[in-house]
C-alpha atoms as a PDB file:
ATOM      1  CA  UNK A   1      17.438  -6.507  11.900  1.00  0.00           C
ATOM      2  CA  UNK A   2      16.079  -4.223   9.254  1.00  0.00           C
ATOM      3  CA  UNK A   3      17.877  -1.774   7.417  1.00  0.00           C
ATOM      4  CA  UNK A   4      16.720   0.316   4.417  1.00  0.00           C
ATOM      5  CA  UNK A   5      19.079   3.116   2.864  1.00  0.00           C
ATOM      6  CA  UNK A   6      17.905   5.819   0.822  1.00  0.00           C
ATOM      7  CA  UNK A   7      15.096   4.005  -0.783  1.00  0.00           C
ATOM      8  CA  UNK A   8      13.643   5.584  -4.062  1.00  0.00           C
ATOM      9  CA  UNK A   9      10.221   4.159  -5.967  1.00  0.00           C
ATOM     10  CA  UNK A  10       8.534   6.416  -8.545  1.00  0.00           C
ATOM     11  CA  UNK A  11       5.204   4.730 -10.145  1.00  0.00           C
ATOM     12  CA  UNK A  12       4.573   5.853 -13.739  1.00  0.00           C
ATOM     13  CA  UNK A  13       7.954   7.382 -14.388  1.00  0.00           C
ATOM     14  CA  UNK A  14       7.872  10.139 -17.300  1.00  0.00           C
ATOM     15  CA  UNK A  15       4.441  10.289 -17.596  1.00  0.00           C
ATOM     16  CA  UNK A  16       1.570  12.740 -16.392  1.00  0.00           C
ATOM     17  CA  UNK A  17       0.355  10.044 -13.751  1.00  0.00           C
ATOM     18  CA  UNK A  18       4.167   9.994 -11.943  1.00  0.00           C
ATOM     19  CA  UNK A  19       4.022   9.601  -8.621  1.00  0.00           C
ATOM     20  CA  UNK A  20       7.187   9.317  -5.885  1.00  0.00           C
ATOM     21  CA  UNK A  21       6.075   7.263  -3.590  1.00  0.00           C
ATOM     22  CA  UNK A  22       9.317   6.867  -1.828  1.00  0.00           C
ATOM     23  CA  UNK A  23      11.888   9.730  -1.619  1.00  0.00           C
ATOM     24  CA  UNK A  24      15.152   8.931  -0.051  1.00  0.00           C
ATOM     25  CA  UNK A  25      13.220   6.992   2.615  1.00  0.00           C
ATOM     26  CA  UNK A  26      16.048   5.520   5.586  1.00  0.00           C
ATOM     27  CA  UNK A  27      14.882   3.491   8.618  1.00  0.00           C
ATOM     28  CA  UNK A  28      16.860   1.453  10.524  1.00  0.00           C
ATOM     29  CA  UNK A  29      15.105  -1.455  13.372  1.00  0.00           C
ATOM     30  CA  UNK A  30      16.955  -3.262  15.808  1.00  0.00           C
ATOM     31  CA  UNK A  31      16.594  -6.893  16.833  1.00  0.00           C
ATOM     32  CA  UNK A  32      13.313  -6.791  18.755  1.00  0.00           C
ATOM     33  CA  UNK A  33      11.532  -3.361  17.963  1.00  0.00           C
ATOM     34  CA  UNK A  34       7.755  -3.109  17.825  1.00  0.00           C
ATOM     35  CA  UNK A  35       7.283  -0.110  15.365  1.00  0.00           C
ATOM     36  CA  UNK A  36       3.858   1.595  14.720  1.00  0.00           C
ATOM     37  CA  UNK A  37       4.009   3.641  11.451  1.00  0.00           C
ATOM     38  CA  UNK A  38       1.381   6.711  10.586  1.00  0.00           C
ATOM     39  CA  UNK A  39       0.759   9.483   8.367  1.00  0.00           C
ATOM     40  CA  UNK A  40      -1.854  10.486   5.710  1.00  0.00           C
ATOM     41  CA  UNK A  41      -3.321   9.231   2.488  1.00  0.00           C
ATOM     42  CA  UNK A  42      -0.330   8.543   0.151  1.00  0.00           C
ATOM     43  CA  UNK A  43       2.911   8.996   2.522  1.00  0.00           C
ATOM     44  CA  UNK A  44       4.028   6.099   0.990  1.00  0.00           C
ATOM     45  CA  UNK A  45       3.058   3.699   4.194  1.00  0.00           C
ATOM     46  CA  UNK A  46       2.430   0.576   1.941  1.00  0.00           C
ATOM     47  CA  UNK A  47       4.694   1.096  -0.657  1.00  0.00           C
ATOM     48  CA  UNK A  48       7.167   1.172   2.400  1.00  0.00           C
ATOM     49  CA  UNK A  49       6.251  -2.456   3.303  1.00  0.00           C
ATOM     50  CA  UNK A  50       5.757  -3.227  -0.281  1.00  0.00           C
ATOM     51  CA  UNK A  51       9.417  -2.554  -0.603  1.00  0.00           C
ATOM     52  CA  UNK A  52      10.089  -4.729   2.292  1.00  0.00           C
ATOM     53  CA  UNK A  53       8.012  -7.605   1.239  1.00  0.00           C
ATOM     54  CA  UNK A  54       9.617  -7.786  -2.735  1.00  0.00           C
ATOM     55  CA  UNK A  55       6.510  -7.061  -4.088  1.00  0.00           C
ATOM     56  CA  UNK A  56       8.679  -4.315  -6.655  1.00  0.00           C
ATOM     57  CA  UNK A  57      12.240  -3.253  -6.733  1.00  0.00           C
ATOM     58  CA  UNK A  58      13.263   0.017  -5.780  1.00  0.00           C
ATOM     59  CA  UNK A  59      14.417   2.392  -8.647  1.00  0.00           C
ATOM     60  CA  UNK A  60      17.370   3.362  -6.063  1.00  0.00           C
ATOM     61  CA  UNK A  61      18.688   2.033  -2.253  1.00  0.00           C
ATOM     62  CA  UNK A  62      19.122  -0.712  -0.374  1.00  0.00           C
ATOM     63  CA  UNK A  63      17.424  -3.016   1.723  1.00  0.00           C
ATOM     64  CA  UNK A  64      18.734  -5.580   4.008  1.00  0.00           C
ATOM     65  CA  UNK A  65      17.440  -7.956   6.729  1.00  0.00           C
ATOM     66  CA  UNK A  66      19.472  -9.605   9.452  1.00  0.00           C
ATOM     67  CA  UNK A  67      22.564  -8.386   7.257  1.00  0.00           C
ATOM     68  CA  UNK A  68      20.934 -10.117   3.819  1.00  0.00           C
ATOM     69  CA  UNK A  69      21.109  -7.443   1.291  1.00  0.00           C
ATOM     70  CA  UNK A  70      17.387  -8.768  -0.114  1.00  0.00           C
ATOM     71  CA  UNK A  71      17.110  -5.479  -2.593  1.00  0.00           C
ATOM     72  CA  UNK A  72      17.308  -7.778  -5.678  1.00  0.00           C
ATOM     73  CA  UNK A  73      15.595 -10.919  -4.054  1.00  0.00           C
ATOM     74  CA  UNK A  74      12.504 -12.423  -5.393  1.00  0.00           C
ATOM     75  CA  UNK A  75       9.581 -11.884  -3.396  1.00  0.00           C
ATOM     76  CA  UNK A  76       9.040 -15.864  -3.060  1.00  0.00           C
ATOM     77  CA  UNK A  77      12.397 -16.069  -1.716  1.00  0.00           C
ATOM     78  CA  UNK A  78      12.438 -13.434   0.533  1.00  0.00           C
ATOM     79  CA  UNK A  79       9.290 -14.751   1.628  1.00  0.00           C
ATOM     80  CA  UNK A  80      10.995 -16.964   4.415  1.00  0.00           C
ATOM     81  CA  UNK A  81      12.351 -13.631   6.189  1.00  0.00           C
ATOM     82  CA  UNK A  82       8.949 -12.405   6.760  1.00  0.00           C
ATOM     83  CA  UNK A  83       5.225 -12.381   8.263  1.00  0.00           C
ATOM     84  CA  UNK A  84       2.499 -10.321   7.193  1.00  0.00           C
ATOM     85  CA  UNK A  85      -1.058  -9.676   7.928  1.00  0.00           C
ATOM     86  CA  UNK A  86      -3.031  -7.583   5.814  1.00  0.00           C
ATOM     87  CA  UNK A  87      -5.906  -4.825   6.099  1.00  0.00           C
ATOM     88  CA  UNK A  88      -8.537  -7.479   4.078  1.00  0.00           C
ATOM     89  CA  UNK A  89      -8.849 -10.423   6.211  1.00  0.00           C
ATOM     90  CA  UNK A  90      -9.396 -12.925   3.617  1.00  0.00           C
ATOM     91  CA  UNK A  91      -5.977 -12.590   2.762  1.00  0.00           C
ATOM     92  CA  UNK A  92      -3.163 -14.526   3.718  1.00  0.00           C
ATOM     93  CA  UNK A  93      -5.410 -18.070   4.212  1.00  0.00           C
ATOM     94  CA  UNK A  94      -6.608 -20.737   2.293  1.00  0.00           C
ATOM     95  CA  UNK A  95     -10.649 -20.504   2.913  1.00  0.00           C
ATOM     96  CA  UNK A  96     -11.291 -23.798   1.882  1.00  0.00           C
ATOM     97  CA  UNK A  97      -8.663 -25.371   4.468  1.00  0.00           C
ATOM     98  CA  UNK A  98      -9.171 -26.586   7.889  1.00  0.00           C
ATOM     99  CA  UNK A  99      -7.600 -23.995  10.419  1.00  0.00           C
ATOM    100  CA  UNK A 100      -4.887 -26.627  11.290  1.00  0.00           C
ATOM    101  CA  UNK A 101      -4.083 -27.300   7.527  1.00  0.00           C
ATOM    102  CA  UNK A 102      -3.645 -23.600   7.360  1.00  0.00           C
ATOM    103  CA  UNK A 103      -1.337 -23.381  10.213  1.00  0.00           C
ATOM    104  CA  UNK A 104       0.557 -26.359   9.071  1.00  0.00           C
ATOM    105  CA  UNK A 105       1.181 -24.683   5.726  1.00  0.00           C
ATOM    106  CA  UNK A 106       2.703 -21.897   7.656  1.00  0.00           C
ATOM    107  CA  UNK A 107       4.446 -23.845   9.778  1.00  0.00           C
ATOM    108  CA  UNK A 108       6.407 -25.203   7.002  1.00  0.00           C
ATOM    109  CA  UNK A 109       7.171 -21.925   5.190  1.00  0.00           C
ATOM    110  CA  UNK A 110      10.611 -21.206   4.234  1.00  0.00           C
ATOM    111  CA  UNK A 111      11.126 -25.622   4.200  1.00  0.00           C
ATOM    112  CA  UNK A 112      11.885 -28.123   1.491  1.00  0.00           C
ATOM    113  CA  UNK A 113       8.662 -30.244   1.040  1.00  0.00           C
ATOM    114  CA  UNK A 114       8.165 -33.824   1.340  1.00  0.00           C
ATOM    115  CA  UNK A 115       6.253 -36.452   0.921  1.00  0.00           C
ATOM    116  CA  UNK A 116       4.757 -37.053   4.343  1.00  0.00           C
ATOM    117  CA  UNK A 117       1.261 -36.182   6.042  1.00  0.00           C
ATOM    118  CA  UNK A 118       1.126 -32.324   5.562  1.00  0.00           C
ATOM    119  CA  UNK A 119      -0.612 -32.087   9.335  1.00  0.00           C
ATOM    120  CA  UNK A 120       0.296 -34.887  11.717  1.00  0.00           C
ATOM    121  CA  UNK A 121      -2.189 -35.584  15.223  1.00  0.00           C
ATOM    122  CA  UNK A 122       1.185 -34.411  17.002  1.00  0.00           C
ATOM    123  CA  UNK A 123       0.673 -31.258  15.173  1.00  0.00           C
ATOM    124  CA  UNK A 124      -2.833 -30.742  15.522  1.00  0.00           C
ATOM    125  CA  UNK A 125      -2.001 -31.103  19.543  1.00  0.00           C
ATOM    126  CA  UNK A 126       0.509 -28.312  18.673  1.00  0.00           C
ATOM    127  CA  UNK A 127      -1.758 -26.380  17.315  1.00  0.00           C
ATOM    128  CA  UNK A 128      -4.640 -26.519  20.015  1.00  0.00           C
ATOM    129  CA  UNK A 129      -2.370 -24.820  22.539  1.00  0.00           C
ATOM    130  CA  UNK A 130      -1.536 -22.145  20.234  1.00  0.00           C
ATOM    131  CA  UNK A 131      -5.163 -21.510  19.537  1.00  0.00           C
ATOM    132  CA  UNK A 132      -6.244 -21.410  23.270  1.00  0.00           C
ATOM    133  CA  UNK A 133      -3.688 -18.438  23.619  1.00  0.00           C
ATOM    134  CA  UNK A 134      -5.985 -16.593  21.449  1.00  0.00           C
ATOM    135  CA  UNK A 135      -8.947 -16.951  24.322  1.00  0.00           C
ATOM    136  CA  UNK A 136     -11.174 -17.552  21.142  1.00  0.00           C
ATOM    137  CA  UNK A 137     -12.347 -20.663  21.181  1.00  0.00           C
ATOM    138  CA  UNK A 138     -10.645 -21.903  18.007  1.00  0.00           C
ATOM    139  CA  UNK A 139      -9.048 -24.744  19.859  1.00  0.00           C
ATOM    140  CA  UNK A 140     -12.527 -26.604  19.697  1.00  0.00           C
ATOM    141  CA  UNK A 141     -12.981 -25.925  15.589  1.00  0.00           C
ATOM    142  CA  UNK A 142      -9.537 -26.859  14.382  1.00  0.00           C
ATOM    143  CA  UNK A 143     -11.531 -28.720  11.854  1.00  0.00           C
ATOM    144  CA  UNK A 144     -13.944 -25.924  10.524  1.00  0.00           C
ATOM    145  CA  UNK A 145     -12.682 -24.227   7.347  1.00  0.00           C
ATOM    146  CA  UNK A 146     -11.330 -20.462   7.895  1.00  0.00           C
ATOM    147  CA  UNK A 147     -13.222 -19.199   5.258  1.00  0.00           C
ATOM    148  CA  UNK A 148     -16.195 -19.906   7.984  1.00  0.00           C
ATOM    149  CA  UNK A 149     -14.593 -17.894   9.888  1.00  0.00           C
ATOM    150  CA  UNK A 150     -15.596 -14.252  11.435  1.00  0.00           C
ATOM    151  CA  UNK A 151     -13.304 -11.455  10.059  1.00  0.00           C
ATOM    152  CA  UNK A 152     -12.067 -11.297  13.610  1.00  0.00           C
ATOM    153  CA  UNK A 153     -11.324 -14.704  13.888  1.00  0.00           C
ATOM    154  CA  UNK A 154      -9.979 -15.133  10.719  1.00  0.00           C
ATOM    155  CA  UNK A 155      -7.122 -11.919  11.640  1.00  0.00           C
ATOM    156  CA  UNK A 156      -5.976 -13.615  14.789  1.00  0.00           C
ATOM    157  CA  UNK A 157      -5.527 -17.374  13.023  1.00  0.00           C
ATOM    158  CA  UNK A 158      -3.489 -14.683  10.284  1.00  0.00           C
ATOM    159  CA  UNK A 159      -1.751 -13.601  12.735  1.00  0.00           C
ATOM    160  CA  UNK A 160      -1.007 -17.157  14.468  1.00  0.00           C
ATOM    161  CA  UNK A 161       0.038 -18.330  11.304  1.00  0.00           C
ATOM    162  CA  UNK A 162       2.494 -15.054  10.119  1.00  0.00           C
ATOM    163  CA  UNK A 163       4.647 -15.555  13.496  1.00  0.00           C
ATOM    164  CA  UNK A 164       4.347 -19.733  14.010  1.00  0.00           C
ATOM    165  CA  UNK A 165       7.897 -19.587  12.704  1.00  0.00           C
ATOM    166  CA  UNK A 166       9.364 -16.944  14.048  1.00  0.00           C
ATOM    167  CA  UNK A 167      10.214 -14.785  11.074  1.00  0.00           C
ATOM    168  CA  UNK A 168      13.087 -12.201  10.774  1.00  0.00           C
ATOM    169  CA  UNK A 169      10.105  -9.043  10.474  1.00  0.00           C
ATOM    170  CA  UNK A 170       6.660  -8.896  11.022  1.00  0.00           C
ATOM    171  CA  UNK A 171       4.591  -6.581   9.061  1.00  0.00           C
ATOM    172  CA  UNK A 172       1.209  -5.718   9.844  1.00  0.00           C
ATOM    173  CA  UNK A 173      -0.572  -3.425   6.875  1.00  0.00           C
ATOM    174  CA  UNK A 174      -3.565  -1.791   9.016  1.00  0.00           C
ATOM    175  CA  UNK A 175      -4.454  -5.479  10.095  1.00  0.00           C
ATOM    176  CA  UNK A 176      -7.611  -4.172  12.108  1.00  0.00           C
ATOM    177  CA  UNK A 177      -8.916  -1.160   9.983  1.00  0.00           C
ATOM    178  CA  UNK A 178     -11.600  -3.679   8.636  1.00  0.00           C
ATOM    179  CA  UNK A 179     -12.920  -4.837  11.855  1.00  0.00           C
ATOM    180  CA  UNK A 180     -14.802  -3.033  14.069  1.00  0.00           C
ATOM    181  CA  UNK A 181     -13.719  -1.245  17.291  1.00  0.00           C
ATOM    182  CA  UNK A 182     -13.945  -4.201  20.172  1.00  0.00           C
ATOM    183  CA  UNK A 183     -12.827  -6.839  17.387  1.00  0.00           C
ATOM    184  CA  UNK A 184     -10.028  -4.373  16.599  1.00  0.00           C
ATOM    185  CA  UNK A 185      -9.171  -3.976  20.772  1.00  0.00           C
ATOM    186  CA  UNK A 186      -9.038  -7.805  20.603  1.00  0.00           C
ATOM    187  CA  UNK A 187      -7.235  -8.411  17.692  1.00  0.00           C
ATOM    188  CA  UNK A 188      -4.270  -5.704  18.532  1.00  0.00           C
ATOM    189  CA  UNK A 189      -4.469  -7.220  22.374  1.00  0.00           C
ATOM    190  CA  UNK A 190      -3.353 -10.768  20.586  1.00  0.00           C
ATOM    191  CA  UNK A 191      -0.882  -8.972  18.048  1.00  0.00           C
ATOM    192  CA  UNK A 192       0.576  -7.020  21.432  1.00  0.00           C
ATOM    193  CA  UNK A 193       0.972 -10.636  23.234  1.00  0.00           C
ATOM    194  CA  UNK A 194       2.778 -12.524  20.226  1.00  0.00           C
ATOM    195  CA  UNK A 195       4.996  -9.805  19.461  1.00  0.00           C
ATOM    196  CA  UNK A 196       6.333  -9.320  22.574  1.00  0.00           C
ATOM    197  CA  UNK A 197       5.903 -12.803  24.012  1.00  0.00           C
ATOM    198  CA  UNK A 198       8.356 -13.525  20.572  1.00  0.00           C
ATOM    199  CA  UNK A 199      10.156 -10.708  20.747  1.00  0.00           C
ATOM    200  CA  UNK A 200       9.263 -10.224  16.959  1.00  0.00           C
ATOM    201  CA  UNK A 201      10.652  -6.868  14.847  1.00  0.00           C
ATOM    202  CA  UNK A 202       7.639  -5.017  14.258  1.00  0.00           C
ATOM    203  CA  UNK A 203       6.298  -2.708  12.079  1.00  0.00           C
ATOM    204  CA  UNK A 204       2.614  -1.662  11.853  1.00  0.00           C
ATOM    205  CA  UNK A 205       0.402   0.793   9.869  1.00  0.00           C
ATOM    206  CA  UNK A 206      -2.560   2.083  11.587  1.00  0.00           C
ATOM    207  CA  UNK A 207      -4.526   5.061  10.959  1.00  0.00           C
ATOM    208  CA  UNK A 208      -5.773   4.974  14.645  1.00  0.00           C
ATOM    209  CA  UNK A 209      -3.237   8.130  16.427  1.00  0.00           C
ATOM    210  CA  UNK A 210      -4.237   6.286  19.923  1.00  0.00           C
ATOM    211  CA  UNK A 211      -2.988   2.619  18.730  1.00  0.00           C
ATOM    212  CA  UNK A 212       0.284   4.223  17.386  1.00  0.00           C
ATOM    213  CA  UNK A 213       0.770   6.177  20.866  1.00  0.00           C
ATOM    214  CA  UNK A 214      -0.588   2.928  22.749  1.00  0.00           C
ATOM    215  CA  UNK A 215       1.328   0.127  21.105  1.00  0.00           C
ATOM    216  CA  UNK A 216       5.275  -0.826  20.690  1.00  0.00           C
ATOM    217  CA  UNK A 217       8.452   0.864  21.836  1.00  0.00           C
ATOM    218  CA  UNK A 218       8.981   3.549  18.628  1.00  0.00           C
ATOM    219  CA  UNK A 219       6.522   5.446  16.319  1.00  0.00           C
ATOM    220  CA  UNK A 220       7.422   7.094  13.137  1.00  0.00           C
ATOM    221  CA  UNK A 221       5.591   9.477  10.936  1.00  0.00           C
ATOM    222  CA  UNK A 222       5.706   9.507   7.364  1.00  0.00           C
ATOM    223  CA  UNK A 223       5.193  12.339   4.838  1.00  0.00           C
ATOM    224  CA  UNK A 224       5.568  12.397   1.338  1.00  0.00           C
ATOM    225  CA  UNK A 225       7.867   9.409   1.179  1.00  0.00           C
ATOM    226  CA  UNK A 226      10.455   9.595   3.980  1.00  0.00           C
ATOM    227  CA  UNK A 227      10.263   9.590   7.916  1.00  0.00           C
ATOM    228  CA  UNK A 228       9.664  13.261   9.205  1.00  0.00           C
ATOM    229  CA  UNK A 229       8.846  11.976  12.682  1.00  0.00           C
ATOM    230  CA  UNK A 230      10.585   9.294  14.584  1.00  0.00           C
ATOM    231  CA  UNK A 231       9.973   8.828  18.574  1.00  0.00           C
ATOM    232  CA  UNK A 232      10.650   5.951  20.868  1.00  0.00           C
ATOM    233  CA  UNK A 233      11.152   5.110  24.741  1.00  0.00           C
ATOM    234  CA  UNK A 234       9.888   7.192  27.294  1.00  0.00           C
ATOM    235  CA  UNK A 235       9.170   9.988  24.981  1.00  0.00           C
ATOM    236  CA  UNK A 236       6.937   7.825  23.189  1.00  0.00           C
ATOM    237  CA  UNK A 237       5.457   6.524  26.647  1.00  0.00           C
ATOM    238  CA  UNK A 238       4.382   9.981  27.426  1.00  0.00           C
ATOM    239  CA  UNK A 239       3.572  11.556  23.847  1.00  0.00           C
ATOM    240  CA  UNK A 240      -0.272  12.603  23.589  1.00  0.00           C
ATOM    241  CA  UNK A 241      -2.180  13.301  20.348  1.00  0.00           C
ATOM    242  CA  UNK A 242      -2.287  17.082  20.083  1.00  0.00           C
ATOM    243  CA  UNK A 243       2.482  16.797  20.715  1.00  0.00           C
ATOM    244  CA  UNK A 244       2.093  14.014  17.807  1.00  0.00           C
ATOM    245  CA  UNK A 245       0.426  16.650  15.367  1.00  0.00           C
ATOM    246  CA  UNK A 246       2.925  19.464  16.496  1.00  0.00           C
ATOM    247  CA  UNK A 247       5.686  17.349  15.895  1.00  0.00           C
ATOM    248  CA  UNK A 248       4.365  16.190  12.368  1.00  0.00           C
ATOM    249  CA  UNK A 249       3.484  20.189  11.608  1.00  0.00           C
ATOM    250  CA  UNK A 250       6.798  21.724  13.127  1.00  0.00           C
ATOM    251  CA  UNK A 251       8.734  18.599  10.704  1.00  0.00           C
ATOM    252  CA  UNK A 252       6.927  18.666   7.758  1.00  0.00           C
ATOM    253  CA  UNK A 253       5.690  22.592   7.319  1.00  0.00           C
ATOM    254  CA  UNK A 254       2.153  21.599   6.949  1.00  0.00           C
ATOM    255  CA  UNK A 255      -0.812  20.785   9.334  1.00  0.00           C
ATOM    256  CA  UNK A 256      -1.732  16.907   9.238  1.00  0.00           C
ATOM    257  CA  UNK A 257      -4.860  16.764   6.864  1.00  0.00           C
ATOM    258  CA  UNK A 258      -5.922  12.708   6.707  1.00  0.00           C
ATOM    259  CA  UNK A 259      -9.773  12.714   7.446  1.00  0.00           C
ATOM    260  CA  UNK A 260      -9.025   8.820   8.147  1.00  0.00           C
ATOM    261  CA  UNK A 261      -6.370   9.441  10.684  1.00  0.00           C
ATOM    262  CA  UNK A 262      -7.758  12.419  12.082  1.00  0.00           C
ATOM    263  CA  UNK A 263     -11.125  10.710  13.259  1.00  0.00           C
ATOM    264  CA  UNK A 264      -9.441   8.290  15.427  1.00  0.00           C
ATOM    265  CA  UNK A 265      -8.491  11.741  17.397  1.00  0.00           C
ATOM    266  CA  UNK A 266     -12.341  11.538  18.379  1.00  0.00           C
ATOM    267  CA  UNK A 267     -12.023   8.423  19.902  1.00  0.00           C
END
C-alpha cells in the first residue's frame, strides 16, 4: 500500500542552517498495517509524513501508494489517497461549521462537486450512527459548531472525518500529545476501533514508548532520518520499554536522549 524508496530531503541546502532531515529513508506497508513510529527530537518523524502528504518534494526517491508513483503529485491531488489528524486539534475542521457539515465535507473528498444540498437529512441520519460509535455524545449536537467543541471532542470528529471515506493511508502526527492523559486513552481507544474495524494502513507518531508498544501490529524507530529499528508481530506483542531502548542503542550507537519520549517511560 505504501512504498517509499530511498527518500532524501535536505532543508536549507548550502547554507550554515542545512539540515538532512531525511537520509536514504525506505519503508515499505502492506495493505492493512497499523504502524506506530518513534524516536527523538528531529529524526525526521514529520518530515516523513510530510513527504507522504505532498506537503514538499523530495530532493531524491520515490514514493508510491497503492502502486501510484505520487513523488511529483500535488499535494491537493494526492489529497484523495489520504487521512490525517494532526497534533493541534483545531486543525483539519472548519470551526464555524456544524459537525455534520464538517463530516459531509469529508465525505465528499476526493469527488467532483455539484450543485445539490451539501448535507442531506439522509446524511445527517448517516452521520448520527457514526457519532454514537464514538460513545461521546456527539450524536445529540450534530448541530453545534466544532469550534465549540472540547479538544477531545474535536480529535475524535477529526478522526471520524479523516477515515469516513476510507482512504488509501491514514496518518496520525502525535494526534493526542495535546490532550491530556484520559482524553488521550479515549481518543487512541477510538483511533484503535476505526483502524482496525476499517482495516486502514496506519502510521502514527507518538512520543508515548507505552502507546507505540501498546498499539498496531509493527513499530519502527527513527534516527537521524532513516529507520534504525523496525519490529512487528509477536516480537512486537512481547517487546517492553527497557528491549525498545537496547534495540534503538545497539542500532544506532548512541543511548536514546528525547526528554519528551523518555518521560512517557515514567508512566
Amino acid at each position: 500500500m505504501l512504498k517509499i524508496t530511498n527518500l532524501q530531503k535536505t532543508f536549507n541546502p548550502g547554507t550554515v542552517n542545512a539540515k538532512t532531515a531525511l537520509n536514504g529513508f525506505n519503508l515499505h506497508l502492506a495493505e492493512g498495517d497499523f504502524v506506530t513510529v518513534i524516536g527523538g527530537n528531529g529524526a525526521g518523524k514529520s518530515t516523513m509524513l510530510n513527504a507522504i502528504a505532498g506537503v514538499w518534494k523530495p530532493d531524491f526517491g520515490k514514493i508510491e501508494i497503492d502502486g501510484v508513483d505520487v513523488t511529483n503529485m500535488p499535494e491537493h491531488k494526492r489529497a484523495k489517497f489520504l487521512g490525517r489528524v494532526f497534533q493541534d486539534p483545531m486543525k483539519g475542521t472548519a470551526p464555524d461549521m456544524e459537525i455534520a457539515e464538517n463530516l459531509s465535507i469529508a465525505a465528499r473528498r476526493g469527488q467532483k462537486r455539484k450543485l445539490i444540498w451539501g448535507c442531506t437529512r439522509k446524511d445527517r441520519e448517516e452521520y448520527k450512527k457514526l457519532l454514537a460509535q464514538l460513545e461521546l455524545g456527539l450524536e445529540e449536537r450534530i448541530t453545534t459548531k466544532v469550534g465549540l467543541l472540547s479538544g477531545g471532542q474535536r480529535q475524535a470528529v477529526t478522526l471520524l472525518m479523516a477515515t469516513l471515506s476510507k482512504p488509501k493511508i491514514l496518518l496520525l502526527d502525535e494526534h493526542t500529545a495535546a490532550l491530556d492523559p484520559k482524553t488521550a486513552a479515549k481518543v487512541l481507544s477510538i483511533t484503535n476501533k476505526l483502524v482496525t474495524e476499517n482495516s486502514l494502513t496506519t502510521l502514527m507518531i507518538t512520543h508515548n514508548m507505552h502507546d507505540a508498544i501498546a498499539y498496531g501490529n509493527r513499530l519502527i524507530m527513527m534516527h537521524e532520518g532513516h529507520v534504525v529499528v523496525d519490529v512487528s508481530g509477536e516480537e512486537k506483542k512481547k517487546l517492553t520499554i527497557e528491549q525498545l531502548l537496547g534495540l534503538f542503542e545497539q542500532a544506532s550507537g548512541s543511548q536514546f536522549s528525547d526528554d519528551k519520549v523518555m518521560l512517557s517511560k515514567q508512566r
